[in-house]
C-alpha atoms as a PDB file:
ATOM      1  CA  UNK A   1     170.429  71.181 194.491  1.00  0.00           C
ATOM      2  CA  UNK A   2     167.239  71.121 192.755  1.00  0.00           C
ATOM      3  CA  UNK A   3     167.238  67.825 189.820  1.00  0.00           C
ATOM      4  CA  UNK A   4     164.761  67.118 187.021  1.00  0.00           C
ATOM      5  CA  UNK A   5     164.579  64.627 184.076  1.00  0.00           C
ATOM      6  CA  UNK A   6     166.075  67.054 181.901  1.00  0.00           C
ATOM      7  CA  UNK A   7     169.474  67.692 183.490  1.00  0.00           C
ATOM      8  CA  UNK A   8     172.256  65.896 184.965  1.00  0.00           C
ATOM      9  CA  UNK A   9     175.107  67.395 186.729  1.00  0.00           C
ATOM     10  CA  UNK A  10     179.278  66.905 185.802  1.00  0.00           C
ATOM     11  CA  UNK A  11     182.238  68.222 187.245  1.00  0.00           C
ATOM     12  CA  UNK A  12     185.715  68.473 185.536  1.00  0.00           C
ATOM     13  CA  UNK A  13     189.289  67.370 187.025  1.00  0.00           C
ATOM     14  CA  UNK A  14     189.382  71.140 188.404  1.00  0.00           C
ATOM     15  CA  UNK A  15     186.357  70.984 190.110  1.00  0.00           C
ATOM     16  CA  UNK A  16     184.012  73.043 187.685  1.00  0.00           C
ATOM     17  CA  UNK A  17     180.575  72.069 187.915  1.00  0.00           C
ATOM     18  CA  UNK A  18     178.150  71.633 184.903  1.00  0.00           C
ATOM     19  CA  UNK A  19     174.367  71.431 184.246  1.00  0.00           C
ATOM     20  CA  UNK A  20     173.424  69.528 181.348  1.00  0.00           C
ATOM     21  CA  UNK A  21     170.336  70.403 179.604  1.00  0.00           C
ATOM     22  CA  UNK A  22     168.971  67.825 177.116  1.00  0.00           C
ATOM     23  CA  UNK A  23     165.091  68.176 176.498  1.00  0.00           C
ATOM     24  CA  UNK A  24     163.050  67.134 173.264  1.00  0.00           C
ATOM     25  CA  UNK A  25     164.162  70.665 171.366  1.00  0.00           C
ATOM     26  CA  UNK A  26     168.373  71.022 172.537  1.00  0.00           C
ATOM     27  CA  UNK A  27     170.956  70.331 174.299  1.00  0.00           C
ATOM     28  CA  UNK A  28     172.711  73.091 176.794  1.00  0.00           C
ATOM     29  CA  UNK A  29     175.704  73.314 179.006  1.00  0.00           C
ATOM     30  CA  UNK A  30     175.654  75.702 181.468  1.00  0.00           C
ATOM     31  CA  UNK A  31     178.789  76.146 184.157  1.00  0.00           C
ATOM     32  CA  UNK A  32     177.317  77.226 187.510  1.00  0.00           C
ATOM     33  CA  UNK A  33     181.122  79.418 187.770  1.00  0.00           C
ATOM     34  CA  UNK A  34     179.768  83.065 186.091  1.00  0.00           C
ATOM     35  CA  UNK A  35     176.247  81.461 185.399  1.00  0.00           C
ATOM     36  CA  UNK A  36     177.671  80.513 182.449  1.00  0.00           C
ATOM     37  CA  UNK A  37     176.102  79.452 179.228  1.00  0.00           C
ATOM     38  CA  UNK A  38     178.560  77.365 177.322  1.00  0.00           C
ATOM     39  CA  UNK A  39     176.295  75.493 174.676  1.00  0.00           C
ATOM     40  CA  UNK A  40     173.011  75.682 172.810  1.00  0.00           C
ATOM     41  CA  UNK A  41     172.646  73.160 170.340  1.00  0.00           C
ATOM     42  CA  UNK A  42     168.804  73.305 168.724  1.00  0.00           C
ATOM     43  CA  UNK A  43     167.861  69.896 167.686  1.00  0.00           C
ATOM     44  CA  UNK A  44     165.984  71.503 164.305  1.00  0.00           C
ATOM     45  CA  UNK A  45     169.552  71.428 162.564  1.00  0.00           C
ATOM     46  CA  UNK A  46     172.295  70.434 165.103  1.00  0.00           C
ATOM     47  CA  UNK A  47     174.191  73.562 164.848  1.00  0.00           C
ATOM     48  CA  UNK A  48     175.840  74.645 167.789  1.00  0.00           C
ATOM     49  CA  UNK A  49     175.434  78.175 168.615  1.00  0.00           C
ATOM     50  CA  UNK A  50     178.256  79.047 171.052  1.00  0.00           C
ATOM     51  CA  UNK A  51     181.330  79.178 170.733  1.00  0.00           C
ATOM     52  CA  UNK A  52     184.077  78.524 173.618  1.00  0.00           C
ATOM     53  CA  UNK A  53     187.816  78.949 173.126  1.00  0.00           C
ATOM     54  CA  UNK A  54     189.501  75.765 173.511  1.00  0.00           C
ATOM     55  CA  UNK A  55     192.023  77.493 175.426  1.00  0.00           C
ATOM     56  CA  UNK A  56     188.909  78.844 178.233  1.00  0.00           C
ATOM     57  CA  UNK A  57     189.876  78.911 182.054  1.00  0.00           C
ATOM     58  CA  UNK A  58     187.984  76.097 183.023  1.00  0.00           C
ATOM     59  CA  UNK A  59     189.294  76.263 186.961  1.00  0.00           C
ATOM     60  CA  UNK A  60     187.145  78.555 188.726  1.00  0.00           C
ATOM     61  CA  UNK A  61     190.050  81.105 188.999  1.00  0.00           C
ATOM     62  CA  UNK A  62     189.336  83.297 185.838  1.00  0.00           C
ATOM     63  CA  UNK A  63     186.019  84.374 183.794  1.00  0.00           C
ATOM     64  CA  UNK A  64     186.101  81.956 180.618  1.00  0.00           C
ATOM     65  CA  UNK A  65     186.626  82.805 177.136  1.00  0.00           C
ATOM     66  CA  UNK A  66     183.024  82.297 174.788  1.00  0.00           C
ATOM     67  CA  UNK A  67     180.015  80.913 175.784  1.00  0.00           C
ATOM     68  CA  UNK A  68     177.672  83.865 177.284  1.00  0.00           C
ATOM     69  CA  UNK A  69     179.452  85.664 179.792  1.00  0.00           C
ATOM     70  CA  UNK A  70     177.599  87.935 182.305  1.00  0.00           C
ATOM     71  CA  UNK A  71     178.680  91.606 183.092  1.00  0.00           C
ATOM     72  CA  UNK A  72     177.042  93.354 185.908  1.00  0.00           C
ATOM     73  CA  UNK A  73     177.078  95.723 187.059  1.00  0.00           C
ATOM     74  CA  UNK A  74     179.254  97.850 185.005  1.00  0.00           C
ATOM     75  CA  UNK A  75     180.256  97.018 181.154  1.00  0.00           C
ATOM     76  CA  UNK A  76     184.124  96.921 180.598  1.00  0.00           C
ATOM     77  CA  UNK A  77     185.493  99.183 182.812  1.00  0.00           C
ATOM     78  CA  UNK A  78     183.036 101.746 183.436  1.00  0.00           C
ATOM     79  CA  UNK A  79     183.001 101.904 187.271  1.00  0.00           C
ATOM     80  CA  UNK A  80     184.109 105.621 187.453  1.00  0.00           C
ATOM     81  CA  UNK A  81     187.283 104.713 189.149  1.00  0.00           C
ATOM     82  CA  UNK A  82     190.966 104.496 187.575  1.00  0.00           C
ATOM     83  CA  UNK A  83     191.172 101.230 185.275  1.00  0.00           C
ATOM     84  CA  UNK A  84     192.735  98.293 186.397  1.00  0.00           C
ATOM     85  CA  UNK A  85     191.395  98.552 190.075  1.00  0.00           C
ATOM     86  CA  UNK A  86     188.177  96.931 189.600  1.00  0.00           C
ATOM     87  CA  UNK A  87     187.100  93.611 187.570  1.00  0.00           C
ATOM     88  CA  UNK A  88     187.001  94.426 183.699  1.00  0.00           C
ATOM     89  CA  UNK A  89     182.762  93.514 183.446  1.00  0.00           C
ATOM     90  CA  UNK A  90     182.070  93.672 186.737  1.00  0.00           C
ATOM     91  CA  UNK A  91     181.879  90.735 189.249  1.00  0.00           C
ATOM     92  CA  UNK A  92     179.025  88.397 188.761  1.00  0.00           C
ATOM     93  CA  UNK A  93     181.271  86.204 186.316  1.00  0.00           C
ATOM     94  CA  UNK A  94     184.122  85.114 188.731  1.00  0.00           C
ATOM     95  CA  UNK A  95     181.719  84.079 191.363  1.00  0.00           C
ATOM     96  CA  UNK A  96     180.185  80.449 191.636  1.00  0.00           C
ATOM     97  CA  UNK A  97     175.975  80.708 191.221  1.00  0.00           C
ATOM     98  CA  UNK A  98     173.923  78.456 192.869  1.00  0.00           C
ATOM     99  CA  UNK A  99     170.602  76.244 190.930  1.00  0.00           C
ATOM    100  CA  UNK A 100     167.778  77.531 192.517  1.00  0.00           C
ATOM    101  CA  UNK A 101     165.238  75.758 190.569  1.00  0.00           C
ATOM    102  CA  UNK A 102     164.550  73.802 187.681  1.00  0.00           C
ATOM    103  CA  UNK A 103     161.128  73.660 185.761  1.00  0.00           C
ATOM    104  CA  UNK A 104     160.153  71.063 183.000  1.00  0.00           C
ATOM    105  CA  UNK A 105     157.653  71.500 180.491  1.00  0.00           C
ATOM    106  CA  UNK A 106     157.083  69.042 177.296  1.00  0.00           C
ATOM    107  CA  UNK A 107     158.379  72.182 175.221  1.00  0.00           C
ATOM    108  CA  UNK A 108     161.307  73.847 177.655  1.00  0.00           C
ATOM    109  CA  UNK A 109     163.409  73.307 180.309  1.00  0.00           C
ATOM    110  CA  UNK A 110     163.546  76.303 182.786  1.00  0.00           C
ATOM    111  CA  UNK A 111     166.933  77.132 185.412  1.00  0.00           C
ATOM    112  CA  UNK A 112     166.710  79.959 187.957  1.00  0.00           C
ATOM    113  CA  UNK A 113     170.469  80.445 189.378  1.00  0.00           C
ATOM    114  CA  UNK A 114     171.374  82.932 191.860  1.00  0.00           C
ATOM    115  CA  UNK A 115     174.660  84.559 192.389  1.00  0.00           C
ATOM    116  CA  UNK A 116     176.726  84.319 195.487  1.00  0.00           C
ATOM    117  CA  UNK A 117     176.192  88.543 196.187  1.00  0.00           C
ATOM    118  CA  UNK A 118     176.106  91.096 194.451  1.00  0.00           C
ATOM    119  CA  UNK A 119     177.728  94.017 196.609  1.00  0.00           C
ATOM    120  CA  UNK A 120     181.020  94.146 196.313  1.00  0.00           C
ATOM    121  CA  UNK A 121     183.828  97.035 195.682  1.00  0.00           C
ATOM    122  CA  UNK A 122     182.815  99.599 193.420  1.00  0.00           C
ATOM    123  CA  UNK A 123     178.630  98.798 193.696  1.00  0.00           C
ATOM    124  CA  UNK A 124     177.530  98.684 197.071  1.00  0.00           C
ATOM    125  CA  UNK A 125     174.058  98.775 196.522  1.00  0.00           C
ATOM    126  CA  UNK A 126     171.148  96.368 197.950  1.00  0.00           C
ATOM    127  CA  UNK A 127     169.826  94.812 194.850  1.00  0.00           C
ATOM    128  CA  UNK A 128     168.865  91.557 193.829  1.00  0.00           C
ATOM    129  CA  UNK A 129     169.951  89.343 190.876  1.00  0.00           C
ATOM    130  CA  UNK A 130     168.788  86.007 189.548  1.00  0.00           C
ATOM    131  CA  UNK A 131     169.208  84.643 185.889  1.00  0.00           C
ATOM    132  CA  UNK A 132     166.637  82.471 184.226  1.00  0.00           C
ATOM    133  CA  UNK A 133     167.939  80.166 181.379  1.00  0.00           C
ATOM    134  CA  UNK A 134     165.131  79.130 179.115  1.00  0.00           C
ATOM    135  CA  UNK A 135     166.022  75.952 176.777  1.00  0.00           C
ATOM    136  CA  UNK A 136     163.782  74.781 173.779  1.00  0.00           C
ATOM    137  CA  UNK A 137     163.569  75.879 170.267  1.00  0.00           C
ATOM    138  CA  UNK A 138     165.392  78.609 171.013  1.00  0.00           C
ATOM    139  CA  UNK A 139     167.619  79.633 174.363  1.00  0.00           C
ATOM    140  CA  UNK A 140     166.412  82.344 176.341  1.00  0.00           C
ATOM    141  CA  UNK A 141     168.722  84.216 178.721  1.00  0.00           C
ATOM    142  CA  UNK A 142     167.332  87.144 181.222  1.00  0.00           C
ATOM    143  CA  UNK A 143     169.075  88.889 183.904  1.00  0.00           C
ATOM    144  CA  UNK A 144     167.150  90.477 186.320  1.00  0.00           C
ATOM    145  CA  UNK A 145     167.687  93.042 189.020  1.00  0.00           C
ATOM    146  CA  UNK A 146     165.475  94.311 191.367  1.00  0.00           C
ATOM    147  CA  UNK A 147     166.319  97.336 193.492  1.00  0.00           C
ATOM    148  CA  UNK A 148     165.037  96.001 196.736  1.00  0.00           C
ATOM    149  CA  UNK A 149     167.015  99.362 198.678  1.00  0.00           C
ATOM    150  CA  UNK A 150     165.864 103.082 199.802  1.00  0.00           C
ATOM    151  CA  UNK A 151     167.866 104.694 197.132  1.00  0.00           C
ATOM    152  CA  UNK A 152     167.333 104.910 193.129  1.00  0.00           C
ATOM    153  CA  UNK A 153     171.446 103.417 191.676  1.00  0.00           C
ATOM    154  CA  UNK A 154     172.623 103.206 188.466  1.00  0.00           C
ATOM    155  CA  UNK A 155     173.977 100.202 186.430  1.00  0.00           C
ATOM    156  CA  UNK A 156     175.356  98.682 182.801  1.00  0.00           C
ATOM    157  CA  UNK A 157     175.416  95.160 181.976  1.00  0.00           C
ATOM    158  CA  UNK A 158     175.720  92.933 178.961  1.00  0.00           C
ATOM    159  CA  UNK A 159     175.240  89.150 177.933  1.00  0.00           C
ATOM    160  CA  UNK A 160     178.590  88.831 176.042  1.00  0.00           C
ATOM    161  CA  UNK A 161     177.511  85.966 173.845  1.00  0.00           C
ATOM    162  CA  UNK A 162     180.098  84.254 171.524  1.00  0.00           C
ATOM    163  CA  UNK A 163     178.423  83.016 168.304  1.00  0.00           C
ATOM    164  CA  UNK A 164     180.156  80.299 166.997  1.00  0.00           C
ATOM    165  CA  UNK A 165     180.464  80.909 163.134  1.00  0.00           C
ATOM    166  CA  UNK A 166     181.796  78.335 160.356  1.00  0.00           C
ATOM    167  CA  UNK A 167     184.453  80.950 159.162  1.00  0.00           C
ATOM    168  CA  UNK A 168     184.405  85.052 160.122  1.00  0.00           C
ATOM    169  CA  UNK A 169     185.401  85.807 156.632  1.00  0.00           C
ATOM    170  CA  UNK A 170     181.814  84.246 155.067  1.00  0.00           C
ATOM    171  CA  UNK A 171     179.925  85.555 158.482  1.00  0.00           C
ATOM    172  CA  UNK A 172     177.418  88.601 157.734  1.00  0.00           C
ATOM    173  CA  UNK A 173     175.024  90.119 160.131  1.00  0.00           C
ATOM    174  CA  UNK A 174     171.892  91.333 158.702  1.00  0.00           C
ATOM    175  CA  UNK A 175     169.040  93.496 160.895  1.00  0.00           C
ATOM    176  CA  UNK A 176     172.006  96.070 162.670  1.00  0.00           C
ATOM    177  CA  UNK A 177     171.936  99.648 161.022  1.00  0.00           C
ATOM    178  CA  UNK A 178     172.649 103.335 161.537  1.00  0.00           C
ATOM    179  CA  UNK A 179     175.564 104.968 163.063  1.00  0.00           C
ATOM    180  CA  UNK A 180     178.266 102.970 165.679  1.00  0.00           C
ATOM    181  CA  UNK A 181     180.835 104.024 168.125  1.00  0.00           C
ATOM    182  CA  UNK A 182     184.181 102.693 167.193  1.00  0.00           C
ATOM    183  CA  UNK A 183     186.240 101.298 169.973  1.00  0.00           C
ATOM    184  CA  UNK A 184     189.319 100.854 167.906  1.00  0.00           C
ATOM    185  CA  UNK A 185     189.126 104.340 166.563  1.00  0.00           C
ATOM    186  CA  UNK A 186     189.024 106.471 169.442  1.00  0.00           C
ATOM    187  CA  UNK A 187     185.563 107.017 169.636  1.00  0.00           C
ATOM    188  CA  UNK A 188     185.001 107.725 166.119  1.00  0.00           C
ATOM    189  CA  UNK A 189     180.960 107.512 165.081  1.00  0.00           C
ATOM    190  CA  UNK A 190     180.661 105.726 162.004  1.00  0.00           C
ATOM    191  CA  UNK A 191     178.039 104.410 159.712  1.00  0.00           C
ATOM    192  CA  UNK A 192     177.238 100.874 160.033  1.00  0.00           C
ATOM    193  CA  UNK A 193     178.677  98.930 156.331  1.00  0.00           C
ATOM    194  CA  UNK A 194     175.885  97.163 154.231  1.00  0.00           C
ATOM    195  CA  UNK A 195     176.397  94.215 154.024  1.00  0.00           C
ATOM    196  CA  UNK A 196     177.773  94.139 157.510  1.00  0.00           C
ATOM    197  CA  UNK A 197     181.161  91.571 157.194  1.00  0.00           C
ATOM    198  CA  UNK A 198     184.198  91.761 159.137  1.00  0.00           C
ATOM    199  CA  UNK A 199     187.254  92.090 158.069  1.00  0.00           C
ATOM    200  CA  UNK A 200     189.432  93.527 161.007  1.00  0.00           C
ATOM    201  CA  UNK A 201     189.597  94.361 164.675  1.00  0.00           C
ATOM    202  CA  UNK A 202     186.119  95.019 165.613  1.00  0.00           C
ATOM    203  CA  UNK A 203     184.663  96.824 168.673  1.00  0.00           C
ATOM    204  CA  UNK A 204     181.516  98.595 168.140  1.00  0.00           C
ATOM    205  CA  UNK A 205     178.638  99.799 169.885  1.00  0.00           C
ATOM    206  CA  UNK A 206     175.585 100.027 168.504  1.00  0.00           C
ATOM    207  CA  UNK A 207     173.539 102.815 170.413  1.00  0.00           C
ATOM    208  CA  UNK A 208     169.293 101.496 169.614  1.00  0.00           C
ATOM    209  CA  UNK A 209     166.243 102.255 171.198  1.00  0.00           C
ATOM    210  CA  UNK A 210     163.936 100.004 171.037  1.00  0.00           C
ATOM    211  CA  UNK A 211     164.607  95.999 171.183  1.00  0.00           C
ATOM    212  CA  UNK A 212     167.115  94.376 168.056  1.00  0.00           C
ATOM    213  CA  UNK A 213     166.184  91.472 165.515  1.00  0.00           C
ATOM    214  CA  UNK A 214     169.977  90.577 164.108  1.00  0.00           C
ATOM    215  CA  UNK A 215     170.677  87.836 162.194  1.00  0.00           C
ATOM    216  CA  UNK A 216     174.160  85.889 161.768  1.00  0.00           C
ATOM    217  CA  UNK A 217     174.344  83.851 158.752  1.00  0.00           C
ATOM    218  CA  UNK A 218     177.675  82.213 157.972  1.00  0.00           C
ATOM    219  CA  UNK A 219     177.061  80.091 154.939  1.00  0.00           C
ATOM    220  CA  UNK A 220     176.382  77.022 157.081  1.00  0.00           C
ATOM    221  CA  UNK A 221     173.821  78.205 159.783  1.00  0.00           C
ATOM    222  CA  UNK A 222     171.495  81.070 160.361  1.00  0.00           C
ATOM    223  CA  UNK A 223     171.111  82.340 163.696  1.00  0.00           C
ATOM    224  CA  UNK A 224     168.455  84.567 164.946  1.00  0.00           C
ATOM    225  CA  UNK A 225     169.223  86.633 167.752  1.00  0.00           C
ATOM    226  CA  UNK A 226     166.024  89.022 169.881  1.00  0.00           C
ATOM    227  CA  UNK A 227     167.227  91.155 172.434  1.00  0.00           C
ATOM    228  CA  UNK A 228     165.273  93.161 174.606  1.00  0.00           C
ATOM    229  CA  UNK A 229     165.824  95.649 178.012  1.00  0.00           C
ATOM    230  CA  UNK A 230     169.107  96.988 175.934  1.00  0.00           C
ATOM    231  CA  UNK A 231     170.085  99.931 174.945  1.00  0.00           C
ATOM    232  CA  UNK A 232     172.724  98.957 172.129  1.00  0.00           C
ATOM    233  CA  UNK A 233     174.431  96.168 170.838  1.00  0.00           C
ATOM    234  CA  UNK A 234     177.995  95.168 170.783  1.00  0.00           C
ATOM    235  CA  UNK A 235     179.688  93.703 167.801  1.00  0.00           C
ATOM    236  CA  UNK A 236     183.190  92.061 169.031  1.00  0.00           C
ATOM    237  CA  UNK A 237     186.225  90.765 166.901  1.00  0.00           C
ATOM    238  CA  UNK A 238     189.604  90.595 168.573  1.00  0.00           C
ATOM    239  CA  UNK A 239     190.870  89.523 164.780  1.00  0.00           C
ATOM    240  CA  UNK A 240     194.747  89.230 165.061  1.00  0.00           C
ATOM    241  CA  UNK A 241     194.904  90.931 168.337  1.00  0.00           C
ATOM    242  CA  UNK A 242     193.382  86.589 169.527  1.00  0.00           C
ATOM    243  CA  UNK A 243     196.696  86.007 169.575  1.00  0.00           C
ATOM    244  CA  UNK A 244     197.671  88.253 172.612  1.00  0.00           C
ATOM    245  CA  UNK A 245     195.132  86.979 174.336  1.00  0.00           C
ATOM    246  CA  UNK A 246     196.082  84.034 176.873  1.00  0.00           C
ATOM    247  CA  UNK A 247     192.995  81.930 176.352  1.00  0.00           C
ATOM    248  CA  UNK A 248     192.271  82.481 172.954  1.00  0.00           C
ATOM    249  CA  UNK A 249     194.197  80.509 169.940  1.00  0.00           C
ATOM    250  CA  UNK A 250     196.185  83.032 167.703  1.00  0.00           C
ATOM    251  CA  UNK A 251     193.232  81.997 164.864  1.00  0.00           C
ATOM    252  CA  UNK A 252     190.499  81.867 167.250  1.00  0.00           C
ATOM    253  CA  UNK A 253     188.862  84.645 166.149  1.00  0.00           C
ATOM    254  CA  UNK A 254     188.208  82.769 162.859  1.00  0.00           C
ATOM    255  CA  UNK A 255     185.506  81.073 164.033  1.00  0.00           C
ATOM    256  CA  UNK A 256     183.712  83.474 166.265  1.00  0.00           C
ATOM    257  CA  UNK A 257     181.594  86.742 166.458  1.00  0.00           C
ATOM    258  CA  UNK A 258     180.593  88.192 169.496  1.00  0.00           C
ATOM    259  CA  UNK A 259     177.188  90.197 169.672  1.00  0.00           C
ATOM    260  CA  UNK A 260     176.107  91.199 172.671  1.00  0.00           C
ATOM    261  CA  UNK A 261     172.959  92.484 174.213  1.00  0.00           C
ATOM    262  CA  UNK A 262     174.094  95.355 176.097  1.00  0.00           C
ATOM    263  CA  UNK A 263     173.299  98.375 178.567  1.00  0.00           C
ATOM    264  CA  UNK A 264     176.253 100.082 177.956  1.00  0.00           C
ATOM    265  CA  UNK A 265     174.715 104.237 178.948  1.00  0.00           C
ATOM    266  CA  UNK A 266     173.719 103.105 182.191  1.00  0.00           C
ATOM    267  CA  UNK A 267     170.269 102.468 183.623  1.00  0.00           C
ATOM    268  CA  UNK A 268     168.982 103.882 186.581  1.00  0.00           C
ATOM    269  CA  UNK A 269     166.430 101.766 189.087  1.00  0.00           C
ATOM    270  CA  UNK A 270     164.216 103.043 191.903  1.00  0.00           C
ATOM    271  CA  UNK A 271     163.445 101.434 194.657  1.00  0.00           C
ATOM    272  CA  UNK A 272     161.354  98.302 193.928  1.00  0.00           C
ATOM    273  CA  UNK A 273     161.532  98.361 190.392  1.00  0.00           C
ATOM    274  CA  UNK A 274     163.278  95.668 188.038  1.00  0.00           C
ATOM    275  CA  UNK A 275     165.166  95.745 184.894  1.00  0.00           C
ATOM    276  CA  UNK A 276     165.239  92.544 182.752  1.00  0.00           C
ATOM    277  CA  UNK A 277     167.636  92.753 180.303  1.00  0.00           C
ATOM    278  CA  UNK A 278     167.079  89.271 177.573  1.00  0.00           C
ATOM    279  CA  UNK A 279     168.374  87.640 174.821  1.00  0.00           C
ATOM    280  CA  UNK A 280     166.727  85.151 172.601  1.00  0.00           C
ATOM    281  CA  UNK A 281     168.644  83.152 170.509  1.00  0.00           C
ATOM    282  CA  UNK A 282     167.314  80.563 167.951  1.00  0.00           C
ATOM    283  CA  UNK A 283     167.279  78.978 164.460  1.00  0.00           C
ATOM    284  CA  UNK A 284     166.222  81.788 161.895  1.00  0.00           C
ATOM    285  CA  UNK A 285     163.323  80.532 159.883  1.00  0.00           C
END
């Protein structure tokens, strides 16, 4: 496994192994299980970024709760088959990545990982994957996939992130507009509130065009968050529906906001081309 001055490695009691990022900007944690970023913490003001459920899978058996999960290559459970017979989010989050470089800069520290495959049940396409896990001022997370096949396929994907917010109830998001779909209402198209605050169950998706500026302020931190390669954005609040969930504390969802960069109407890629979908995330100036 590729080593630098940056990172060390650590592996827990259930044999979950870490890289830990420290450079002259942050500090990261990323779990090579799912690719998973677990940490960001920007040296500018100390704040972490992420947050993880202290109830997370941490065993290599089942996707963990916060942090940035990866779905790939279908969002929730849009594989076009009956739900419940595929992986909700697809599959690249249950597998165990591999570091296939690291590259130090005096501003960044750079990780390439690489997934075990990425044809499985339900997406048997030749394609490659890699992410690429950018740590300085700000954190820097692209998935890529290149269509290295004969035939054009068609794919959704998302970097789930978990903000990690002082209290939901003082959170606002600033920068997200227009109309939303409303998971929790059927469907229903809505107009996005101003000021955006949440104050129940929240599953939206925010259909956009062009790449998102959003902002998360929570009365203690700021958070700037770029996305690009999307087509929406996902706002996520379980609110008192945390406490159904087995890896989530019943108040959980206190502290948390998920909003996720997101290809959620499907992309299609020819042969040889490449999709990058990123997300920046950083102190808001």
């Amino acid at each position: 496994m590729t080593t630098s001055d940056s990172i060390s490695l650590s592996t827990n009691q259930e044999g979950l192994t870490f890289i830990n990022v420290e450079n002259a900007h942050a500090t990261a944690k990323v779990a090579l299980f799912g690719a998973h970023v677990m940490s960001f913490r920007p040296k500018s003001d100390g704040k972490e970024r992420l947050w993880v459920s202290p109830h997370a899978y941490l065993n290599c058996e089942k996707p963990i709760r916060g942090g940035i999960p990866l779905c790939w290559p279908w969002f929730g459970h849009n594989h076009g088959q009956e739900k419940g017979t595929l992986p909700s989010h697809g599959f690249l989050r249950t597998q165990t990545w591999s570091l296939s470089s690291v590259e130090d800069t005096s501003d960044e520290t750079v990780l390439t990982l690489l997934p075990a495959f990425t044809k499985s049940k339900g997406f048997e396409h030749e394609c490659g994957v890699k992410l690429v896990i950018t740590v300085g001022e700000t954190l820097s997370i692209s998935l890529i996939t290149t269509n290295t096949g004969d035939e054009a396929f068609s794919f959704d994907c998302a970097l789930h992130t978990y903000f990690n917010v002082d209290h939901i109830g003082k959170t606002t998001i600033e920068g997200i507009s227009g109309e939303y779909e409303d998971k929790t209402r059927d469907g229903e198209v809505l107009t996005t509130p101003v000021p955006y605050s949440i104050s129940e169950e929240t599953d939206r998706i925010h259909l956009c065009q062009a790449p998102d500026i959003a902002i998360v302020e929570d009365g203690v931190s700021t958070t700037e968050i770029r996305s690009s390669g999307n087509d929406s954005i996902v706002v996520w609040n379980p609110w008192q529906g945390a406490a159904s969930l087995s890896d989530m504390d019943a108040f959980g969802y206190k502290h948390m906001l998920c909003v996720e960069t997101t290809v959620t109407q499907g992309h299609t890629l020819k042969p040889e081309e490449t999709h990058i979908l990123k997300q920046v995330i950083g102190v808001a100036k």
